[in-house]
Protein backbone atom coordinates (compact mmCIF):
# COMPACT_ATOMS: atom_id res chain seq x y z
CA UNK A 1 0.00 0.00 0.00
CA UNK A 2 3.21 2.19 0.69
CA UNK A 3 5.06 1.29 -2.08
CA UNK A 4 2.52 2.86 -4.36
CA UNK A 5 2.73 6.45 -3.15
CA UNK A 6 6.70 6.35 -2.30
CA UNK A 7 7.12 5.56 -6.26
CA UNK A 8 4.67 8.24 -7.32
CA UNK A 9 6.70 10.85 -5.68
CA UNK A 10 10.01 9.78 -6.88
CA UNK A 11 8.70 10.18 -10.15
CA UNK A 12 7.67 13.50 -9.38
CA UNK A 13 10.76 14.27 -8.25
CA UNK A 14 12.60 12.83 -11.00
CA UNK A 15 10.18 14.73 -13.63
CA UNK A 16 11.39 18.29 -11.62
CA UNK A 17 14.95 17.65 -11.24
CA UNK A 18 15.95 19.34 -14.54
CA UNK A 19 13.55 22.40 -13.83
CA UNK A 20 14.96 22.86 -10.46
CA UNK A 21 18.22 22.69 -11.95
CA UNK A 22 17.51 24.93 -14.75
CA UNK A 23 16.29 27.19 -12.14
CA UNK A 24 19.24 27.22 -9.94
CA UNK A 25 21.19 27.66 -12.91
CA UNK A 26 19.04 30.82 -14.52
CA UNK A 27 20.81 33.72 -13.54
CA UNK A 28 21.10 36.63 -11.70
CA UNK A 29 18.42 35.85 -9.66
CA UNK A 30 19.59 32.83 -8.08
CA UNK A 31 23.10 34.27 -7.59
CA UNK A 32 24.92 36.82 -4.77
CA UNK A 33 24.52 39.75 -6.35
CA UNK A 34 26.35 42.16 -9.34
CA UNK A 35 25.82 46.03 -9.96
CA UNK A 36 22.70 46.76 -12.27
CA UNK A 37 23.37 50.91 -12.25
CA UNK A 38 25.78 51.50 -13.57
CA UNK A 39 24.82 48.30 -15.55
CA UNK A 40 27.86 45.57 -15.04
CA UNK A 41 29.00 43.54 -18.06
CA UNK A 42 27.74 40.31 -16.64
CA UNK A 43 23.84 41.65 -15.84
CA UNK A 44 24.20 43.61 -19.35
CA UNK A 45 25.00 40.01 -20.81
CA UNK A 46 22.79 37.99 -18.54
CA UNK A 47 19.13 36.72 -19.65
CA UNK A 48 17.90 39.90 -17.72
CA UNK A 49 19.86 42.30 -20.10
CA UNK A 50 17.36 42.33 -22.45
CA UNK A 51 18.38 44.14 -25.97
CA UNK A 52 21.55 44.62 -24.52
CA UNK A 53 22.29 40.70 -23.87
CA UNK A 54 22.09 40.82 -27.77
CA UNK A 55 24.90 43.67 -28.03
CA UNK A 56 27.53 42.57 -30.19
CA UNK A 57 30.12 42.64 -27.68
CA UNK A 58 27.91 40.53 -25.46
CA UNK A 59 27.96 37.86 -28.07
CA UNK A 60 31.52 37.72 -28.38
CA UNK A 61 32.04 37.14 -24.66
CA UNK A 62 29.54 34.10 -25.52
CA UNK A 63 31.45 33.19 -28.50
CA UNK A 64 34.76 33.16 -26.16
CA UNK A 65 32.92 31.51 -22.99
CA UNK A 66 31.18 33.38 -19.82
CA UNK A 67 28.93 32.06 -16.90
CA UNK A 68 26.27 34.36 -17.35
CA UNK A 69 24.98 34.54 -13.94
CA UNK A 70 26.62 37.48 -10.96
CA UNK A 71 28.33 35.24 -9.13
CA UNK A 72 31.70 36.20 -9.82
CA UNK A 73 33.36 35.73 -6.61
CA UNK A 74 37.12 34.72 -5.15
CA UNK A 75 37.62 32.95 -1.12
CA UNK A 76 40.29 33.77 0.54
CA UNK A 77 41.25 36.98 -1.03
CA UNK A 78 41.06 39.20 2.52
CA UNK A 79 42.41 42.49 0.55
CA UNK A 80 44.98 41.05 -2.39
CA UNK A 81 43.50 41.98 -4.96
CA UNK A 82 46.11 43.35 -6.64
CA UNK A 83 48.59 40.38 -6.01
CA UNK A 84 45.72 37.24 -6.57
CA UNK A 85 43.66 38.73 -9.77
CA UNK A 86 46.50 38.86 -12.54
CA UNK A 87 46.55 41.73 -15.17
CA UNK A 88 44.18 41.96 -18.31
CA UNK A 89 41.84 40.00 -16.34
CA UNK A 90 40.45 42.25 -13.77
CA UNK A 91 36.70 41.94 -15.26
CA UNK A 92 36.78 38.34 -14.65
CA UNK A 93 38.73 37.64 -11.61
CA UNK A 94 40.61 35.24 -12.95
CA UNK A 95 38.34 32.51 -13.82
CA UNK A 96 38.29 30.81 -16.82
CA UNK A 97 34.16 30.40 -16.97
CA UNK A 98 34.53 34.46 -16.87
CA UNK A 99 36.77 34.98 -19.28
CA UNK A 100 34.83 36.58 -22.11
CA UNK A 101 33.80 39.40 -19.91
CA UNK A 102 37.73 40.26 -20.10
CA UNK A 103 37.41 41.35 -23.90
CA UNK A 104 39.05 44.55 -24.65
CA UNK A 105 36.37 46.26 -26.61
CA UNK A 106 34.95 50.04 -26.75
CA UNK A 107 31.16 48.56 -27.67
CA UNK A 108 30.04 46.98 -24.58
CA UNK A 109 26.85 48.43 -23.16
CA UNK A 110 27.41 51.28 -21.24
CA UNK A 111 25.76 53.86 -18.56
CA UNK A 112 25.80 57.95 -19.20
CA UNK A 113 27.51 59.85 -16.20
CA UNK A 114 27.99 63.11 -15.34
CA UNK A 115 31.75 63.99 -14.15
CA UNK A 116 31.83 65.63 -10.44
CA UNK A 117 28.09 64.81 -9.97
CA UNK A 118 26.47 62.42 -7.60
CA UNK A 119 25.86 59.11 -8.34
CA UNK A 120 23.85 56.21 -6.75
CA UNK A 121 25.23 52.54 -7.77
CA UNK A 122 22.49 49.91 -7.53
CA UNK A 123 24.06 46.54 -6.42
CA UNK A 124 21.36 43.78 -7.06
CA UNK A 125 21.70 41.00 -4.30
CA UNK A 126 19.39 38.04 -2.64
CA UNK A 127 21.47 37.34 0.30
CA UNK A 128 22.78 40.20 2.67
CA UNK A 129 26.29 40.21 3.72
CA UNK A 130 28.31 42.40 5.88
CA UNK A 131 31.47 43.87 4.19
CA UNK A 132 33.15 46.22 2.33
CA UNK A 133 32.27 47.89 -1.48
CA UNK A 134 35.57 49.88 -2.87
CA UNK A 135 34.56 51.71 -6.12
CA UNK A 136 37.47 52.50 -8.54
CA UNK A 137 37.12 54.32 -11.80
CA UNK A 138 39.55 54.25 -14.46
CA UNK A 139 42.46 57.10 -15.15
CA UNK A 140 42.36 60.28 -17.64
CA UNK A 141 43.52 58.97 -20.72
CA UNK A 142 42.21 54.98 -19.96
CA UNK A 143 41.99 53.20 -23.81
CA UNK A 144 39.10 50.51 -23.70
CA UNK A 145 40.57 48.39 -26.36
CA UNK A 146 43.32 47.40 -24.16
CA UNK A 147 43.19 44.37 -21.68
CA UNK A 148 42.50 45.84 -18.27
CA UNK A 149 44.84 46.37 -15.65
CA UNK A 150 45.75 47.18 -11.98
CA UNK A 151 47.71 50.22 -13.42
CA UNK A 152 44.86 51.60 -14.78
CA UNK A 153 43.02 52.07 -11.57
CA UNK A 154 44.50 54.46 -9.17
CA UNK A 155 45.43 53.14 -5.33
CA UNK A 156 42.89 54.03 -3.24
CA UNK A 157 38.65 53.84 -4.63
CA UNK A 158 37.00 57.06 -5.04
CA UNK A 159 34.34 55.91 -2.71
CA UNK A 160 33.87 53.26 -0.45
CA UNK A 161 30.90 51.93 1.80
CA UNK A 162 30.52 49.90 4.63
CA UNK A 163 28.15 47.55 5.53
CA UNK A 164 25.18 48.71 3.74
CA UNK A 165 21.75 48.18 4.23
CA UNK A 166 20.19 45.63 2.20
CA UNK A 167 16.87 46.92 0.79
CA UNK A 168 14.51 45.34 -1.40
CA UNK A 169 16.94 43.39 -2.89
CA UNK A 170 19.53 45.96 -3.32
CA UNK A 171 22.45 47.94 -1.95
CA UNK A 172 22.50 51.82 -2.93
CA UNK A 173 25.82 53.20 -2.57
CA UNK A 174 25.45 57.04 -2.64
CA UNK A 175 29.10 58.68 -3.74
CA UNK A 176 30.46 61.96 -6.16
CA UNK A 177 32.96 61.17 -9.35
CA UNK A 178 35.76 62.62 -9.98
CA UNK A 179 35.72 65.84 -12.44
CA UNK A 180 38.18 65.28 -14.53
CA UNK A 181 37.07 62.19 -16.51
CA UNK A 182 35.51 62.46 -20.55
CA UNK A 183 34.98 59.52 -22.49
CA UNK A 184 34.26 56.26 -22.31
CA UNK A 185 35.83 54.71 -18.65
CA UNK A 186 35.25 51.55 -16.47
CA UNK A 187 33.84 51.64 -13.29
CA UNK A 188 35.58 48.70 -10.98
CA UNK A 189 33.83 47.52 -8.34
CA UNK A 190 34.68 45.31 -5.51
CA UNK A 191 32.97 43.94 -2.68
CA UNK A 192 34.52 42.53 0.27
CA UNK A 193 33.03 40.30 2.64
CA UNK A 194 33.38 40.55 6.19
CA UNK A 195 30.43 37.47 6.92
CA UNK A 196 32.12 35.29 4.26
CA UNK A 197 35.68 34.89 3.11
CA UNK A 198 34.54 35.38 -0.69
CA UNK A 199 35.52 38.57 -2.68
CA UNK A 200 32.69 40.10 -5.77
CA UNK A 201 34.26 41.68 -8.57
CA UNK A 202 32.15 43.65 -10.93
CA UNK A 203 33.01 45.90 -14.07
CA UNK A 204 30.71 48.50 -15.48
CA UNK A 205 31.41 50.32 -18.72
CA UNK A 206 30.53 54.01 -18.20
CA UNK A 207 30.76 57.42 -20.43
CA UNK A 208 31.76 60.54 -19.67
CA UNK A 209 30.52 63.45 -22.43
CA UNK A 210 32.42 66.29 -23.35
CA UNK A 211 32.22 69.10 -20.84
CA UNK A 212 30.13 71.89 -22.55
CA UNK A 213 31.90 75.71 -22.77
CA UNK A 214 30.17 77.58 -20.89
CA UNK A 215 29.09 80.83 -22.47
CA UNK A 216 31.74 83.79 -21.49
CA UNK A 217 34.91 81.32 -20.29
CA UNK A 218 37.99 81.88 -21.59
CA UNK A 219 39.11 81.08 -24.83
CA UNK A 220 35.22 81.50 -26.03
CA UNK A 221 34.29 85.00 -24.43
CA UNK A 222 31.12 86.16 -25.95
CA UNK A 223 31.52 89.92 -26.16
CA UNK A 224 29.06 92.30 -27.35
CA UNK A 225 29.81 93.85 -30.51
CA UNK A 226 31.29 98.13 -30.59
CA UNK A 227 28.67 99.56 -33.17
CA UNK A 228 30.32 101.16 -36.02
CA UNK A 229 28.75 105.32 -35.54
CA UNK A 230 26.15 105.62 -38.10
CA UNK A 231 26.32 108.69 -41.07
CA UNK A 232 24.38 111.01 -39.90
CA UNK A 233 26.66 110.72 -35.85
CA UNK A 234 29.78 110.90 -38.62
CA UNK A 235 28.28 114.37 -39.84
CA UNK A 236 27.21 115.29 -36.77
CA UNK A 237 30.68 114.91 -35.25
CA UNK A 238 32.52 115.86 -38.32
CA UNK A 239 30.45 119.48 -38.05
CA UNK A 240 30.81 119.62 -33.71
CA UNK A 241 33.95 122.18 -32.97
CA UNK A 242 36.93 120.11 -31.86
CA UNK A 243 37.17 119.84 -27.92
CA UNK A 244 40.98 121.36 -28.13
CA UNK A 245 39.87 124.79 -29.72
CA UNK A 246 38.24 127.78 -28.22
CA UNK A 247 35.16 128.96 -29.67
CA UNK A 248 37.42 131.96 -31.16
CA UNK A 249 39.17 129.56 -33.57
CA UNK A 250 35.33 128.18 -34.64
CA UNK A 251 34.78 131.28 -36.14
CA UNK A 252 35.80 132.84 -39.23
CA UNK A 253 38.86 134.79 -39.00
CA UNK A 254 38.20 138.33 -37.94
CA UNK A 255 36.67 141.10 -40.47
CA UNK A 256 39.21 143.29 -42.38
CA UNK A 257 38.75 147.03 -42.31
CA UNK A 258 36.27 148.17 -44.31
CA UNK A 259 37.72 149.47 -47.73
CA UNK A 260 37.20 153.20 -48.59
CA UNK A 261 36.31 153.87 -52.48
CA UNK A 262 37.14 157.76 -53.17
CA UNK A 263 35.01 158.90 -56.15
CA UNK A 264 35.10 162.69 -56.29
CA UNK A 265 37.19 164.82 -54.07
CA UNK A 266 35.44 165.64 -50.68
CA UNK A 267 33.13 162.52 -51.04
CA UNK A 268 34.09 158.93 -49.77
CA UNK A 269 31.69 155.89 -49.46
CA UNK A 270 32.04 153.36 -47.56
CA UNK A 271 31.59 149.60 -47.69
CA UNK A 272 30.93 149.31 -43.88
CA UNK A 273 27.12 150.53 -42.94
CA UNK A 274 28.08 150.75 -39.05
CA UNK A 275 27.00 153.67 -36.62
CA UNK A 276 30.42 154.10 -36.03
CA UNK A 277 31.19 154.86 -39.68
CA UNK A 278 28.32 157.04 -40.45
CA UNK A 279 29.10 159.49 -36.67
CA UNK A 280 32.02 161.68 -38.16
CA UNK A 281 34.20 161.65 -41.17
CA UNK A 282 37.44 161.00 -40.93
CA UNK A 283 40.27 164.24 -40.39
CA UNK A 284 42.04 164.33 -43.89
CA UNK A 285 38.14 164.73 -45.43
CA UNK A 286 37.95 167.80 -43.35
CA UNK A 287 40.68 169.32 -44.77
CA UNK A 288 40.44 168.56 -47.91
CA UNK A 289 37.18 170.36 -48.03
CA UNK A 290 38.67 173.88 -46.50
CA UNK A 291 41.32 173.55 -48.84
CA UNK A 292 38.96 173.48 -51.82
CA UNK A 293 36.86 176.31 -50.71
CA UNK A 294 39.78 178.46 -50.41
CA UNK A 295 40.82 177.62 -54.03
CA UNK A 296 37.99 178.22 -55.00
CA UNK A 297 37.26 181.78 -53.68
CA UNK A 298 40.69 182.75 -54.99
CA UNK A 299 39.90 182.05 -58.69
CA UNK A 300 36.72 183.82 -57.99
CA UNK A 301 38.41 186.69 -56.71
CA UNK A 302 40.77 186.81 -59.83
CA UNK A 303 38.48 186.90 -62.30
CA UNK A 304 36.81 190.21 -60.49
CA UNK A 305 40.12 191.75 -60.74
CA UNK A 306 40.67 190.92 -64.63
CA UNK A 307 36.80 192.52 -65.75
């Protein structure tokens, strides 16, 4: 009577094996955790990447072999990074079922940030740990199509947090970027356990756009253009007296005397029409009319003389 029901459960059992293992096997959701903002090359290339799973560079890291699930992880680590995870492979700790995420491309998906803002990185998890998250972000002058490596990061992580609060299903790390990044950069991001002895490494292709000049820096000054003075201020100014003369030298130059035309002796006329003219004739007029008279009454006086 037993045996019946003990064999109809096995078979259940048997029938959900490879579900439950598909399941376990799915993805980020059955995994530790990976950042999803700034978007991380293994969620970007996970099942829950969506169009950007199908990004070319995604592909190839399929083509050359990746575990696409965020449980990229290293034990016994306890703060060598630098000395356990070799060179050029940074992105995937190491591990050989990583290795495509390791591709030195400039096309893998990518999140737009704003250099010397605030950001907020998103780390999708479904277990909470204590520990440590160190954010690095690659130097001024970092070239994407080049294998990753330690030399590329600077010593110490622009931000760090510890112990963060685990909420609905995430850990929000608040922190400011640098200022002096443009371009396309990585954003390396590790995660230290304190209630394990494993070690997350994440990598998370950002870009930086060209600072914008801003209107009236140097270099691009706007400056308000001197107005050329129109004709009629040209005429107006050419006519104005200059400021360095007197009103004297604005005139014309002073009147000449007036000129005398003598017609008949003992008459003049004048050009000039002044009160000062006309108010008493000049002294040789005077005597040359006495002088006539007395001619005259002497030929008068002759004549008598010869009758």
């Amino acid at each position: 009577m037993t045996t019946a029901p003990r064999t109809a459960a096995l078979v259940v059992l048997a029938g959900t094996a490879p579900l439950l293992l598909a399941v376990g096997a799915a993805g980020p959701a059955a995994a530790h955790g990976a950042p999803t903002d700034p978007v991380s090359r293994v969620v970007a290339c996970s099942p829950e990447g969506g169009q950007q799973a199908r990004s070319a560079a995604c592909r190839a890291a399929a083509a050359s072999g990746v575990a696409v699930f965020d449980n990229l992880r290293l034990a016994g680590v306890d703060g060598r990074d630098r000395q356990v995870v070799p060179d050029g492979k940074l992105c995937s700790a190491g591990l050989a079922a990583y290795r495509g995420l390791d591709l030195a491309r400039a096309d893998w998906p990518s999140t737009r940030l704003t250099a010397g803002a605030g950001m907020t990185l998103t780390y999708k998890s479904t277990i909470p740990h204590t520990g440590t998250f160190k954010l690095f972000l690659t130097k001024d002058g970092y070239d994407p199509t080049k294998p990753l490596k330690w030399s590329d990061l600077p010593s110490r992580p622009f931000a760090t947090a510890t112990d963060p609060a685990l909420v609905n299903g995430a850990y929000r790390i608040k922190a400011e970027l640098p200022s002096d990044r443009t371009g396309r950069h990585l954003l390396y991001t590790i995660w230290q356990n304190t209630s394990t002895p494993d070690t997350y490494y994440s990598c998370s292709d950002v870009v930086f756009p060209a600072a914008k000049k801003a209107a009236g820096s140097a270099g691009s000054a706007t400056r308000e253009p001197v107005a050329s003075p129109t004709k009629s201020a040209a005429a107006k100014t050419s006519a104005a007296p200059s400021p360095s003369k007197s009103p004297t030298d604005v005139t014309s130059a002073p009147p000449q005397p007036s000129e005398t035309v003598t017609s008949d002796p003992g008459e003049a006329v004048s050009s000039a029409t002044s009160d000062e003219d006309d108010r008493a004739p000049a002294l040789p007029l005077v005597a040359g009319g006495a002088a006539g008279l007395l001619i005259t009454a002497g030929a008068a006086y002759t004549l008598r003389r010869r009758r």
